[in-house]
Protein backbone atom coordinates (compact mmCIF):
# COMPACT_ATOMS: atom_id res chain seq x y z
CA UNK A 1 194.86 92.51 117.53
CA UNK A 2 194.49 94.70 114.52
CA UNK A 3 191.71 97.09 115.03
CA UNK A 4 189.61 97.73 111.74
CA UNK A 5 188.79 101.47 111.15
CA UNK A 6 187.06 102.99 107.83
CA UNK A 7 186.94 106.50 108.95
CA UNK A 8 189.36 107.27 106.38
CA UNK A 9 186.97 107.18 103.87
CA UNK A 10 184.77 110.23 105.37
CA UNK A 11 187.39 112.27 105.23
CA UNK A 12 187.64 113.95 102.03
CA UNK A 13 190.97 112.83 101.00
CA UNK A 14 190.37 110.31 98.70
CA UNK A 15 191.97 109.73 95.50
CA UNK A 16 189.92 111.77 92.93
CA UNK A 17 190.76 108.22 90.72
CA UNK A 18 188.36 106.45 93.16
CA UNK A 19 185.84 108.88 93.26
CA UNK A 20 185.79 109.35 89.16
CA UNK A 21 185.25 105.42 89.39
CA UNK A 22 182.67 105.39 91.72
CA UNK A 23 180.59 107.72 89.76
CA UNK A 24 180.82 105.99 86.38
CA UNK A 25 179.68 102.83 87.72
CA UNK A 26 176.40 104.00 89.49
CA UNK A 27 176.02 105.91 85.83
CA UNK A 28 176.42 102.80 84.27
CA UNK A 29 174.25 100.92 87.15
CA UNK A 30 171.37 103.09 87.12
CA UNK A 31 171.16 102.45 83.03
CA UNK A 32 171.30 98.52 83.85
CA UNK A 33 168.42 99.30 86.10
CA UNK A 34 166.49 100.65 83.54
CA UNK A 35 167.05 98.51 80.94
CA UNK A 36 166.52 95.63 83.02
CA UNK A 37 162.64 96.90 83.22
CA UNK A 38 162.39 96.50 79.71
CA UNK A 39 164.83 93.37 78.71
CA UNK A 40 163.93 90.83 81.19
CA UNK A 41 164.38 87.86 79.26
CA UNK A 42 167.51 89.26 77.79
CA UNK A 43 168.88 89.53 81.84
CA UNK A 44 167.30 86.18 82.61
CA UNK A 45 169.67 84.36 79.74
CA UNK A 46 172.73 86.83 80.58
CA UNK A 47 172.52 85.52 84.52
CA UNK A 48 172.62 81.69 83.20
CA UNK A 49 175.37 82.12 81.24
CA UNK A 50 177.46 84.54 83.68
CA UNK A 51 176.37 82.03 86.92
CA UNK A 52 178.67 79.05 85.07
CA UNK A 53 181.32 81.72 83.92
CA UNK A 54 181.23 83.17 87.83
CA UNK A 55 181.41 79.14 89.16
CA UNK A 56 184.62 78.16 86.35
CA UNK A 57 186.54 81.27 87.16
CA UNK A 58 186.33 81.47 91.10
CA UNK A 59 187.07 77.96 91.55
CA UNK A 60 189.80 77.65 88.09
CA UNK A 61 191.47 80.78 90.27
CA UNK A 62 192.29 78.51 93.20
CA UNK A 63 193.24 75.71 90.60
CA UNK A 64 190.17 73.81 90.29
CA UNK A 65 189.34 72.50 87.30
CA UNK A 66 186.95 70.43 84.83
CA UNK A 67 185.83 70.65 81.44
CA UNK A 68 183.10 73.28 80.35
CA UNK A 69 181.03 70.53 79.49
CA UNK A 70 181.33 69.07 83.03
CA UNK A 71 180.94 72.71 84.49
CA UNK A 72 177.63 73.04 82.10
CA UNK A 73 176.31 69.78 83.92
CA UNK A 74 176.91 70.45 87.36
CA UNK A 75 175.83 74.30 86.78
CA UNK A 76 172.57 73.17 85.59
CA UNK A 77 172.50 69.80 88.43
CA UNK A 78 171.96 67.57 85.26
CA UNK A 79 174.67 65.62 86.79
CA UNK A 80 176.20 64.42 90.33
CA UNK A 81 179.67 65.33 91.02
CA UNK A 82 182.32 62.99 89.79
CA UNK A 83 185.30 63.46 91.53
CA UNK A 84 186.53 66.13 94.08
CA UNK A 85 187.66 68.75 91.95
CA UNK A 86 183.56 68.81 90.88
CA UNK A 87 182.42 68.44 94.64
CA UNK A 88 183.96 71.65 95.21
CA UNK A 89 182.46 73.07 92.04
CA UNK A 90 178.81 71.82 93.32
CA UNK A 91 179.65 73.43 96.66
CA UNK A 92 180.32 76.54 95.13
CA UNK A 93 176.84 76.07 93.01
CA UNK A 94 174.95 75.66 96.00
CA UNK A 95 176.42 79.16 97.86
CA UNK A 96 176.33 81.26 94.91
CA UNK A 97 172.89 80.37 94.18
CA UNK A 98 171.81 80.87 97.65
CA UNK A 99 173.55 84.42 97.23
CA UNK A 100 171.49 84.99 94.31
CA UNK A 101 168.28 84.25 95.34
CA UNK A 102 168.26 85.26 98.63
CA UNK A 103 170.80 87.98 99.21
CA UNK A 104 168.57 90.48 100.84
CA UNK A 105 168.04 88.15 103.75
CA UNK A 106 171.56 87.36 104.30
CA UNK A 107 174.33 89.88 105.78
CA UNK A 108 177.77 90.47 106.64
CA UNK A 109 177.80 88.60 109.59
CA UNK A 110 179.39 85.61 111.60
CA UNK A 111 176.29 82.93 111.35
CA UNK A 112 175.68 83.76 107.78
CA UNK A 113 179.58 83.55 107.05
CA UNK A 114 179.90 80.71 108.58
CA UNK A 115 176.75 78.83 106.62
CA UNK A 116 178.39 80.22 103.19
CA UNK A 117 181.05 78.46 104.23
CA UNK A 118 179.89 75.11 105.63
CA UNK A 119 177.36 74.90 102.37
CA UNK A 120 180.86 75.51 99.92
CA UNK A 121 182.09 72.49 101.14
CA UNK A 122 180.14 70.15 102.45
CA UNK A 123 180.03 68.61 99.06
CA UNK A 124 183.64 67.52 99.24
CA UNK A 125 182.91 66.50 102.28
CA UNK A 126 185.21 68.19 104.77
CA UNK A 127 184.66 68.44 108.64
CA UNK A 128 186.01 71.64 108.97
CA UNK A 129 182.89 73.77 106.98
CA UNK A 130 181.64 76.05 108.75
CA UNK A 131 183.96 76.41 111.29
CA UNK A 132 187.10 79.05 111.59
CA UNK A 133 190.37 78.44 111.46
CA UNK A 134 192.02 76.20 114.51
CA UNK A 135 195.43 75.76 113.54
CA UNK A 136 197.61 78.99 112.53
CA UNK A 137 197.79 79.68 108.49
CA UNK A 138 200.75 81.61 106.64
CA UNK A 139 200.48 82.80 103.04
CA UNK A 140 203.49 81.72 100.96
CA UNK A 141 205.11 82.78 97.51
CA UNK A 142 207.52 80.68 95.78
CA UNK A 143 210.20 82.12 93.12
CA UNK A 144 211.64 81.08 89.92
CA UNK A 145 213.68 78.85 91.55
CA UNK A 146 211.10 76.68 93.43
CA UNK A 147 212.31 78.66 97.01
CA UNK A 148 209.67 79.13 99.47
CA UNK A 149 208.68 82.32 101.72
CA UNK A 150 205.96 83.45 104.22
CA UNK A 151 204.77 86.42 102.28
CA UNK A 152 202.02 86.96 104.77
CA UNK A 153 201.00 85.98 107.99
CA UNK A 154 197.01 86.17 108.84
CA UNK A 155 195.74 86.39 112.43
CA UNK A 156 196.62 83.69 114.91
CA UNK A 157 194.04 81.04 115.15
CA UNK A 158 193.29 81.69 118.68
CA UNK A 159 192.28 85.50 117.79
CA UNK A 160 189.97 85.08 114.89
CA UNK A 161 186.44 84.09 116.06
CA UNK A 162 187.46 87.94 117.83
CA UNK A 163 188.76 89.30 114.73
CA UNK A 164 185.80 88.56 112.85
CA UNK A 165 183.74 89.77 115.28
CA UNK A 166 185.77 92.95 115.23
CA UNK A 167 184.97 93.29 111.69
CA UNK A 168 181.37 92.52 111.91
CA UNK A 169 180.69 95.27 114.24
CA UNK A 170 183.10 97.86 111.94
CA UNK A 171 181.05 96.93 108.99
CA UNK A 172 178.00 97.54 110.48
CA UNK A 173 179.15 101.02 112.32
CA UNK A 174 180.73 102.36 108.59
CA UNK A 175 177.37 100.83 106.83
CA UNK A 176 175.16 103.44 109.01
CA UNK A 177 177.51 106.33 108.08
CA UNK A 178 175.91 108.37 105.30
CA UNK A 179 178.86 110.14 104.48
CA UNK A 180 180.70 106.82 103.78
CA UNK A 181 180.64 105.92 99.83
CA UNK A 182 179.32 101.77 100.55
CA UNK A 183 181.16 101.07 96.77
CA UNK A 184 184.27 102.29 98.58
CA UNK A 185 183.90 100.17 101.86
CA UNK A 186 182.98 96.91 100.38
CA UNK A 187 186.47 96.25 98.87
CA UNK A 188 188.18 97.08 102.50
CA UNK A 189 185.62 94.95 104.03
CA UNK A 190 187.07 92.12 101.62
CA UNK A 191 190.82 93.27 101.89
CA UNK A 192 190.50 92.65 105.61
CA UNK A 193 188.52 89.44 105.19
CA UNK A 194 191.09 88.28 103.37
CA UNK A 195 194.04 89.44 105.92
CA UNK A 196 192.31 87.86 108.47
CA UNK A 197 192.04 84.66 106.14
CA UNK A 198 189.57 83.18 108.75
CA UNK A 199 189.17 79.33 107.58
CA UNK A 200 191.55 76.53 106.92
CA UNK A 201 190.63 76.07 103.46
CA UNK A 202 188.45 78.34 100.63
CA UNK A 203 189.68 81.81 101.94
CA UNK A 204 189.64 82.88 98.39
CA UNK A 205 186.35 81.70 96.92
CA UNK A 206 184.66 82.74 99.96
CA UNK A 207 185.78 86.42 99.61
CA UNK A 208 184.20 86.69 96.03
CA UNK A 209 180.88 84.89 96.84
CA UNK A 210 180.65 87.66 99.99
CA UNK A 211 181.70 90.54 97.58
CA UNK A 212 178.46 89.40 95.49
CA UNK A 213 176.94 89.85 98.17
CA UNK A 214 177.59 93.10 99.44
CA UNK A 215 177.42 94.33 96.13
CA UNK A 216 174.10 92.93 95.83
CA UNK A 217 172.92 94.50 98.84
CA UNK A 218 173.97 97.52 97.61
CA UNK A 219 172.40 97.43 94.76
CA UNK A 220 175.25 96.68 92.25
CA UNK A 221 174.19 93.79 90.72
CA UNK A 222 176.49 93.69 87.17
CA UNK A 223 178.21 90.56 88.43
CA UNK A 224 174.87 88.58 88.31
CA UNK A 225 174.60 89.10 84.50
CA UNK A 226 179.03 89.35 83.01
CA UNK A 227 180.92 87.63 85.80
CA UNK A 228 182.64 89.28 88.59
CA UNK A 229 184.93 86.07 89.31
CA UNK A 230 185.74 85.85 85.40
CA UNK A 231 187.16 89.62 84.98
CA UNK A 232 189.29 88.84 88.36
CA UNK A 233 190.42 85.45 86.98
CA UNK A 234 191.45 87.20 83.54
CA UNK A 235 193.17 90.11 85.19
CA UNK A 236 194.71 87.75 88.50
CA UNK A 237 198.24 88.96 87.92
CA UNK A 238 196.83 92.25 88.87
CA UNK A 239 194.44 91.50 91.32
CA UNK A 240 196.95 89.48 93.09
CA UNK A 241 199.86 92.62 92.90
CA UNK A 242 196.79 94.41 94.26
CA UNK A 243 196.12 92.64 97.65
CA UNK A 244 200.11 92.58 98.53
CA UNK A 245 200.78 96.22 98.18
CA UNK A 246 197.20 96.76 100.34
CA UNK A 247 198.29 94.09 102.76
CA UNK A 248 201.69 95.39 103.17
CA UNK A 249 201.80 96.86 106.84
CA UNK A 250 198.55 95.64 107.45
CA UNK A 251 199.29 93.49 110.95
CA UNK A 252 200.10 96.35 112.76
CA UNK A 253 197.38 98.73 110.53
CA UNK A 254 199.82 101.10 108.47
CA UNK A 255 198.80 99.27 104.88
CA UNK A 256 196.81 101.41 102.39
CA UNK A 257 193.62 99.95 100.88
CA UNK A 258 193.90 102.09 97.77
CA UNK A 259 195.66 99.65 95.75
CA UNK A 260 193.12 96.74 96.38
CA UNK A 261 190.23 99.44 95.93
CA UNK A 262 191.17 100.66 92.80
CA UNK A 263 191.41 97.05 91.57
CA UNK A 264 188.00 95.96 93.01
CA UNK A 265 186.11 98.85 91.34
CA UNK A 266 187.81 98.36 88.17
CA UNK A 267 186.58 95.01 87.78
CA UNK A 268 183.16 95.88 88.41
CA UNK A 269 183.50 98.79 86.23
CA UNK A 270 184.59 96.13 83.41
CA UNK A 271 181.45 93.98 84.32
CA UNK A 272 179.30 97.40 83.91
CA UNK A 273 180.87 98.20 80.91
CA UNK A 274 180.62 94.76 79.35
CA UNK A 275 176.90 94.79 80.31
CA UNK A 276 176.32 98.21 78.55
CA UNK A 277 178.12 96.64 75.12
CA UNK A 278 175.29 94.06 75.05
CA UNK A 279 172.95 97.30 74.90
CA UNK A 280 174.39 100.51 73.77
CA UNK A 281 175.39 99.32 70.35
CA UNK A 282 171.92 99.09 69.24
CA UNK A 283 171.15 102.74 69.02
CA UNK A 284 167.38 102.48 69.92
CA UNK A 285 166.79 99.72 67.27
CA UNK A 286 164.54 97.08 68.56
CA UNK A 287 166.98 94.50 70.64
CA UNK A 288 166.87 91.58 68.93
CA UNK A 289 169.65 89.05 69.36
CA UNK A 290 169.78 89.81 65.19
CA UNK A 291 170.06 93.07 65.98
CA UNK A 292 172.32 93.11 68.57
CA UNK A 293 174.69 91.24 66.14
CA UNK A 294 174.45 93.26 63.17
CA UNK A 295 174.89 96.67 65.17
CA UNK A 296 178.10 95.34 67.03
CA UNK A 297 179.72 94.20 63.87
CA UNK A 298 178.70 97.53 62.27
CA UNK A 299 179.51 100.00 64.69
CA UNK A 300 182.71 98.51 64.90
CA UNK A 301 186.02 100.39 63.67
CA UNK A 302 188.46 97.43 63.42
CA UNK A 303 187.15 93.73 62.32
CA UNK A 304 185.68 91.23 64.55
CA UNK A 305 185.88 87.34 64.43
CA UNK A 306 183.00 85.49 65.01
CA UNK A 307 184.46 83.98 68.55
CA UNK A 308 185.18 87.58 69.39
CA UNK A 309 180.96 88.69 68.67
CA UNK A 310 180.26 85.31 70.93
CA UNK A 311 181.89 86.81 74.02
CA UNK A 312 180.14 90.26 73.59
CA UNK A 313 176.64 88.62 73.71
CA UNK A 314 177.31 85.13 75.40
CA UNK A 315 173.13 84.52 75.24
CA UNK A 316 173.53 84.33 71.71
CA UNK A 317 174.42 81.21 70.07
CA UNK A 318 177.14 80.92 67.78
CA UNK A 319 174.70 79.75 65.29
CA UNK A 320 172.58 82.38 65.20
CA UNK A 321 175.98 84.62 64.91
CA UNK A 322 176.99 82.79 62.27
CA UNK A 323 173.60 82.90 60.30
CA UNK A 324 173.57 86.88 60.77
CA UNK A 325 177.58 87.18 59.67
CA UNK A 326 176.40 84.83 56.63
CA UNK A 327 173.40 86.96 55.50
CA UNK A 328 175.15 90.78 56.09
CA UNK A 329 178.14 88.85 54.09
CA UNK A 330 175.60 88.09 51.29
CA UNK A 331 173.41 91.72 51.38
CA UNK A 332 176.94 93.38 50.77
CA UNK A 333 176.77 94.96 54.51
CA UNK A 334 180.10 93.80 55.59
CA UNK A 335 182.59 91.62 53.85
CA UNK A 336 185.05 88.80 55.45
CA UNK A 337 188.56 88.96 55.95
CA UNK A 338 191.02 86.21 55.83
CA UNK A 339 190.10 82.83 55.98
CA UNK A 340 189.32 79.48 58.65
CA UNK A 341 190.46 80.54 62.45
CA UNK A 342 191.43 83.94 60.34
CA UNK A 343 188.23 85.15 59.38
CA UNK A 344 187.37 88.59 60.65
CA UNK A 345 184.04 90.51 59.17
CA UNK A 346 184.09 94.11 59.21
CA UNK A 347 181.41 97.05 57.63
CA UNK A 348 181.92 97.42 53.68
């Protein structure tokens, strides 16, 4: 059985890359903190918006799919699930808001796991929630031409309720390790989650609703407010290139978690940096949605459509960005460019 070790990140050989990373983002994160003191409502609208942007991503990775308007609904329980592809939207729902609200009093461990798990699905109704794996799983890849190939195979059925013990107990040892850098041993904890691959079905989403939450617990909240699930959904060619070189060699432990690492931490430094764009343009002005709008459209060296202003502050409405493009358009502060789906603003 592979044996799960995370020495190698006490001992002072790791990539200066990963360590640059790691301190940007607890830059960026202790600015968050601060702000979020000040900007509550501001944080309370960026979590609504990120929660159905986190719920449409994780589950549009594993290809399934509504509408945003159906997403909206089931988001925001204004509506029951109407077919399966929504069941196992609502079960995602339920588990990411459990992580949200209670993250502090759940941990890395097999019981919690396993009730992640069980509440994930039971809205689609499968008998197999909550439970691992019983029947051996292989990952496959299929080429061009429509050929199939095991590009992985996960631990054996029979040896995972001891696997993921195994890793239980490893997490735990490397969390009470002060010299280990947590931001560093979350994404290994998830690279061998995911080797493992414990259940029959929901491997996937279940590895970035317990990434939340070790994030969480550490303190690195960005994914709460600019969705973690959306930058890996948006960047999945990578991501995906990133867990086969990490899980190459991994069955008999010669695999290197760099690759995956470096990924990980890049698309929480995105989320960080995204977070900081709804703030640092401002420049100390009062932070009015108005005034988050006119500063990102004037500090701005190339021009901007409105859809492309909508995504940098997704709590404003695209009225109110169009009613602030409209009146800087009319004071002579910027001037449009092009015209319909064209139309770019940019500073006079």
């Amino acid at each position: 059985m592979r044996k799960f070790d995370y020495s190698f990140l006490n001992n002072g050989l790791l990539p200066a890359s990963l360590v640059n990373l790691t301190a940007n983002i607890s830059s960026l994160k202790t600015m968050a903190g601060v702000r979020k003191d000040e900007y509550k409502q501001i944080f309370t609208e960026l979590e609504a918006v990120a929660k159905v942007q986190s719920i449409k991503s994780s589950n549009a990775i594993e290809g399934i799919v509504t509408s945003d308007e159906r997403i909206a609904a089931i988001v925001n329980q204004n509506s029951a699930p109407l077919n399966h592809n929504e069941a196992e939207i609502a079960g995602y729902r339920d588990a990411l808001n459990e992580i949200h609200l209670g993250f502090e009093h759940i941990d890395f461990r097999n019981r919690d796991i396993l009730r992640l798990h069980e509440m994930m699905m039971s809205f689609a109704g499968y008998e197999y929630g909550g439970q691992y794996k019983t029947d051996d799983n292989v990952i496959l890849e299929i080429d061009s031409d429509g050929n199939r190939r095991v590009r992985f195979r996960p631990t054996p059925a029979a040896e995972t309720p001891k696997a993921m013990e195994q890793l239980e107990l490893a997490y735990l040892e490397a969390c009470s390790d002060a010299n280990v850098n947590q931001l560093l041993l979350i994404p290994c904890i998830i690279l061998d989650f995911l080797c493992v691959h414990p259940f029959r079905d929901g491997n996937g989403r279940m590895s970035r609703l317990l990434s939340l939450l070790l994030l969480y617990k550490n303190g690195f909240d960005a994914g709460k407010y600019v969705s973690f699930e959306e930058q890996i959904n948006k960047y999945k060619a990578y991501y995906y290139e990133s867990l086969r070189q990490s899980s190459d060699g991994w069955e008999s432990g010669e695999n290197s978690y760099f690759p995956f690492i470096e990924n990980f931490l890049s698309m929480l430094y995105m989320c960080y940096k995204e977070l900081d764009k709804r703030f640092a343009v401002v420049h100390g002005k009062k932070i009015t949605k108005k005034a988050r709008v006119e500063a990102t459209i004037l500090n701005s060296l190339t021009p901007l459509s409105k859809a492309e202003i909508c995504k940098i502050h997704p709590d404003v409405s695209p009225t109110t960005v169009e009613a602030v493009l409209g009146a800087m358009v009319k004071s002579g502060a910027i001037k449009r460019i092009g015209e319909s789906r064209a139309t770019r603003y940019i500073k006079v």
